[in-house]
C-alpha atoms as a PDB file:
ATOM      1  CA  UNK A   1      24.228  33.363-103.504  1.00  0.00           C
ATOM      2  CA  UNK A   2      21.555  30.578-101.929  1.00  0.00           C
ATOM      3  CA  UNK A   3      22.313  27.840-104.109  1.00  0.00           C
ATOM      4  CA  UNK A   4      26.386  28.784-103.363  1.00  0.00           C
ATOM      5  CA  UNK A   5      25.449  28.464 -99.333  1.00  0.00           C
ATOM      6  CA  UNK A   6      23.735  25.578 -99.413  1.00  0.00           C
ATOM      7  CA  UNK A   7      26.104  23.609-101.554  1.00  0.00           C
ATOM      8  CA  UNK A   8      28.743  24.700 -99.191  1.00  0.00           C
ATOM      9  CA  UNK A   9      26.609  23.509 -95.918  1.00  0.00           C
ATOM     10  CA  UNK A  10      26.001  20.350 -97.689  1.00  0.00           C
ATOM     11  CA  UNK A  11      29.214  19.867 -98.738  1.00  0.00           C
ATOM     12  CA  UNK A  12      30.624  20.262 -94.798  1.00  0.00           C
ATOM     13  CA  UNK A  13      27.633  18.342 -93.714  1.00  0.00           C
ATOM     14  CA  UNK A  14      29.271  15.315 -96.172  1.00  0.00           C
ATOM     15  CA  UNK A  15      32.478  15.834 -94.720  1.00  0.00           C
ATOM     16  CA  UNK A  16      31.063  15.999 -91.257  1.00  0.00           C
ATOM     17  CA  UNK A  17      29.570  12.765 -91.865  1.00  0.00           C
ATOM     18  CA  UNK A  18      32.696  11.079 -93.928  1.00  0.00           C
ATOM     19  CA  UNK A  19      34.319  11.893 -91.041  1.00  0.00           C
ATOM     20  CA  UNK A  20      32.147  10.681 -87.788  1.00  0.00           C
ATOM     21  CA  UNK A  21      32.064   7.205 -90.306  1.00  0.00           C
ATOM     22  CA  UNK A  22      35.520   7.365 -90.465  1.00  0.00           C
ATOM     23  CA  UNK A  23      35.974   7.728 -86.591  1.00  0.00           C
ATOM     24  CA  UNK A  24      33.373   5.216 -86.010  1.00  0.00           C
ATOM     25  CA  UNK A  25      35.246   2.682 -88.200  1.00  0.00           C
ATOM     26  CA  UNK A  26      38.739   3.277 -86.548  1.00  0.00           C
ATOM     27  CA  UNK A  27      37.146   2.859 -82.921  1.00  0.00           C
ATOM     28  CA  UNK A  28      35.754  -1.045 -84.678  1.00  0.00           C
ATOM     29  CA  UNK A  29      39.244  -1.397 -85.995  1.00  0.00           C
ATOM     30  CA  UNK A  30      40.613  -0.264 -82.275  1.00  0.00           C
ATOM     31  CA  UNK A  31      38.791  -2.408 -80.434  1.00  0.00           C
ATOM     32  CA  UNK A  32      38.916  -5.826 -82.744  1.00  0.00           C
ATOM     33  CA  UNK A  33      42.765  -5.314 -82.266  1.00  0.00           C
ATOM     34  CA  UNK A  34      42.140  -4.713 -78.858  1.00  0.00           C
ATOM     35  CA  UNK A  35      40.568  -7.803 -78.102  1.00  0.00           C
ATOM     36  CA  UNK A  36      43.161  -9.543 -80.265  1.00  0.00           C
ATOM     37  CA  UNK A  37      45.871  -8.199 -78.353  1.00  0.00           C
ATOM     38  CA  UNK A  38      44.453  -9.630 -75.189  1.00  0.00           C
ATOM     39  CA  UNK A  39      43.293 -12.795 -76.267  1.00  0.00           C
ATOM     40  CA  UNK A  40      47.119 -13.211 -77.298  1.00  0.00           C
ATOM     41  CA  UNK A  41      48.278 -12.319 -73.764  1.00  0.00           C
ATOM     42  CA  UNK A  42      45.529 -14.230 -72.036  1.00  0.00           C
ATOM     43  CA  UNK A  43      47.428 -16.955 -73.960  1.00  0.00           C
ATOM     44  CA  UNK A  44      50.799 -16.583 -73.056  1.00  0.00           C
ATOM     45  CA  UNK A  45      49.595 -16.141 -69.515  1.00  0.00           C
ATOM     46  CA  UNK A  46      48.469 -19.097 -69.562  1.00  0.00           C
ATOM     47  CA  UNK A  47      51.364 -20.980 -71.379  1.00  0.00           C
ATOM     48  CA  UNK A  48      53.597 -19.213 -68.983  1.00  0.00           C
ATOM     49  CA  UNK A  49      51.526 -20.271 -65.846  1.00  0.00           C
ATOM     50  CA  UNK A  50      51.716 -24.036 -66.779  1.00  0.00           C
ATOM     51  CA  UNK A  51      55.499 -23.984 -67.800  1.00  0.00           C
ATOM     52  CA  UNK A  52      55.919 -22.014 -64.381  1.00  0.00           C
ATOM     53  CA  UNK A  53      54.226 -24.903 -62.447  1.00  0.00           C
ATOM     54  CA  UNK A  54      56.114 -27.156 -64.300  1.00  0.00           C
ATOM     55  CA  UNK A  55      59.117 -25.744 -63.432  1.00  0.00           C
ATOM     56  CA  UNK A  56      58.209 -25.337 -60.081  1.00  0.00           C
ATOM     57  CA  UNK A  57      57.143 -28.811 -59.650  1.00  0.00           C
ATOM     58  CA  UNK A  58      60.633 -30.249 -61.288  1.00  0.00           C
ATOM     59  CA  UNK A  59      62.854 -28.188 -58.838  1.00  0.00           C
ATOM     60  CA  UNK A  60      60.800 -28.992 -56.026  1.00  0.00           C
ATOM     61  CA  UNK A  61      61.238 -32.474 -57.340  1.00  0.00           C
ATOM     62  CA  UNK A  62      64.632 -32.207 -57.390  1.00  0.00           C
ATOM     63  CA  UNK A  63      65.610 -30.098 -54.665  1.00  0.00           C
ATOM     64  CA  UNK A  64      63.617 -33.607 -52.647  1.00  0.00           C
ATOM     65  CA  UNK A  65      65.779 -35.670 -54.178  1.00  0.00           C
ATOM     66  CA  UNK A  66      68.892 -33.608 -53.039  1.00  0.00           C
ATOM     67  CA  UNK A  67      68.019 -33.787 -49.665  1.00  0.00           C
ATOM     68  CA  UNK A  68      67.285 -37.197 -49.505  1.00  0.00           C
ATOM     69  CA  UNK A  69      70.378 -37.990 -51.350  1.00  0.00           C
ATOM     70  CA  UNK A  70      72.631 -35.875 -49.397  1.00  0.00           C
ATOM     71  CA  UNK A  71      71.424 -37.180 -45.692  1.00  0.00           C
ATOM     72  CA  UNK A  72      72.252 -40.774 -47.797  1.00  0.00           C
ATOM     73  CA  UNK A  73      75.891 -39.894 -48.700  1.00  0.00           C
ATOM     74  CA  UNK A  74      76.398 -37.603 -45.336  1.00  0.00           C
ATOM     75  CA  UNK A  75      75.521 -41.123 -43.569  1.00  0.00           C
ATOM     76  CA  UNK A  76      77.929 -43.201 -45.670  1.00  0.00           C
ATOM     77  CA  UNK A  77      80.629 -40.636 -46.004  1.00  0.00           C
ATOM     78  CA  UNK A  78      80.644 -41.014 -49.941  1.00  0.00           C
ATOM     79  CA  UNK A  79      81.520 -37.423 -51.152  1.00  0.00           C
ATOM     80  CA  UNK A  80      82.231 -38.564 -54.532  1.00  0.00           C
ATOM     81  CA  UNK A  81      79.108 -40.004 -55.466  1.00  0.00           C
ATOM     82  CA  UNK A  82      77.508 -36.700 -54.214  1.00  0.00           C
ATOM     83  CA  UNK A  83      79.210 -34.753 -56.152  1.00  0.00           C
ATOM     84  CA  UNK A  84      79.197 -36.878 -59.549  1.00  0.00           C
ATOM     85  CA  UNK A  85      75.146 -36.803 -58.420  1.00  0.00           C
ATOM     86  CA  UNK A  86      74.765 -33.211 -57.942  1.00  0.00           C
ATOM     87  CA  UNK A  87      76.582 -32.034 -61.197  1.00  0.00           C
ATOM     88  CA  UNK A  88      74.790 -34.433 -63.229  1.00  0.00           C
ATOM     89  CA  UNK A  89      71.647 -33.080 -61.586  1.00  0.00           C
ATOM     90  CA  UNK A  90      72.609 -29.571 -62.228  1.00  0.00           C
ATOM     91  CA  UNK A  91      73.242 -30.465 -65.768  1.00  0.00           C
ATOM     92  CA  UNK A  92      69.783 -32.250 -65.623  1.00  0.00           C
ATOM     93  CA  UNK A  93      67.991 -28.705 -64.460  1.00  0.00           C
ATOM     94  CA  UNK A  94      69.964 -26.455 -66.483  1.00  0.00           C
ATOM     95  CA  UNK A  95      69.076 -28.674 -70.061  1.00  0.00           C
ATOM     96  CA  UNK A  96      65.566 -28.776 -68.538  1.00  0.00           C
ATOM     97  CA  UNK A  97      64.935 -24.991 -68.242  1.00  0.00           C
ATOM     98  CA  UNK A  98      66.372 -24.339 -71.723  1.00  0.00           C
ATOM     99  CA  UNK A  99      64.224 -26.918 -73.099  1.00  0.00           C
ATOM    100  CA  UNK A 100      61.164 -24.615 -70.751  1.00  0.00           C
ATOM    101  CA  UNK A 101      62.634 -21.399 -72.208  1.00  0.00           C
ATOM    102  CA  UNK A 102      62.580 -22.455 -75.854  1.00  0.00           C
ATOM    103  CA  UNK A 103      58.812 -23.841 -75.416  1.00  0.00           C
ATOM    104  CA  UNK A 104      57.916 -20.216 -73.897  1.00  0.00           C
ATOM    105  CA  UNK A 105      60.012 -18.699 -77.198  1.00  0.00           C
ATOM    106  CA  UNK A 106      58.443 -20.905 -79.554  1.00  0.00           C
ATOM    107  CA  UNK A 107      54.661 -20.463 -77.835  1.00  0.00           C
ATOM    108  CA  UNK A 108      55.173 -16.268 -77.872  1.00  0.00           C
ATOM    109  CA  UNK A 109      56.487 -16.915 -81.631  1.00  0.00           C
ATOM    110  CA  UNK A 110      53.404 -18.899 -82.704  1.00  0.00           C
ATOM    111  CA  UNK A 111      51.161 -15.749 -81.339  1.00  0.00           C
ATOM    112  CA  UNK A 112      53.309 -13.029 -83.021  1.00  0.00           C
ATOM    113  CA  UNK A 113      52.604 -14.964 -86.416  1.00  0.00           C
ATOM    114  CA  UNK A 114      49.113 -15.941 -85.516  1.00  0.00           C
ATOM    115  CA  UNK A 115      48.444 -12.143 -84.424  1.00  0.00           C
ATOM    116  CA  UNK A 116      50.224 -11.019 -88.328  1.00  0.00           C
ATOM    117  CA  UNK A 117      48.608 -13.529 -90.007  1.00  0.00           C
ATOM    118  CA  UNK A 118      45.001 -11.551 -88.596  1.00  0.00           C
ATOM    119  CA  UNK A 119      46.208  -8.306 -89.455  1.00  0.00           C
ATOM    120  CA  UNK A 120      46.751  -9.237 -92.781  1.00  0.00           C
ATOM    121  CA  UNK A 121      43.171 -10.362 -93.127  1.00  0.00           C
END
């Protein structure tokens, strides 16, 4: 009846320990992809705050522009140029933030697939 009760203490003391290595290797796996996962949004922050700027600076830019050319037609009474300026300036911002918006899709792409390409490691 010993040799019964201590094989059956060592065998939970093995399991006891098969499973606190377990849980000790999940938390390493937790916390690598933890990291991972916010090295990947640091990133896209950071993508996102330049092509904000960007953007920022471009309708500043532009919205500069629109004054000064508006107080120039205003003066001269020359609707028509000011409005063949302003929709080609429209069309202007509008191609420009798609061309912003597909960067930002193409930069969170290139993280997704970075980020798989780890895990598969």
């Amino acid at each position: 009846m010993t040799s019964l009760y201590a094989n059956l203490v060592n065998w939970i003391q093995e399991r006891f320990a098969e499973m606190a290595a377990l849980e000790e290797e999940e938390a390493a796996v937790r916390n690598k992809y933890k990291h991972e996962f916010n090295d990947s949004i640091k990133e896209i922050e950071k993508h996102h705050f330049a092509l904000k700027e960007m953007l920022n600076g471009w309708i500043l830019d532009w919205f500069f522009n629109f004054l000064t050319f508006t107080k120039l037609c205003v003066k001269k009474r020359n609707y028509h140029s000011f409005h063949t300026w302003l929709s080609q300036r429209i069309d202007s911002m509008i191609s420009s933030m798609l061309v912003l918006f597909m960067q930002l899709l193409k930069l969170t792409a290139g993280t997704d697939a970075e980020s798989k390409r780890k895990n598969r490691k």
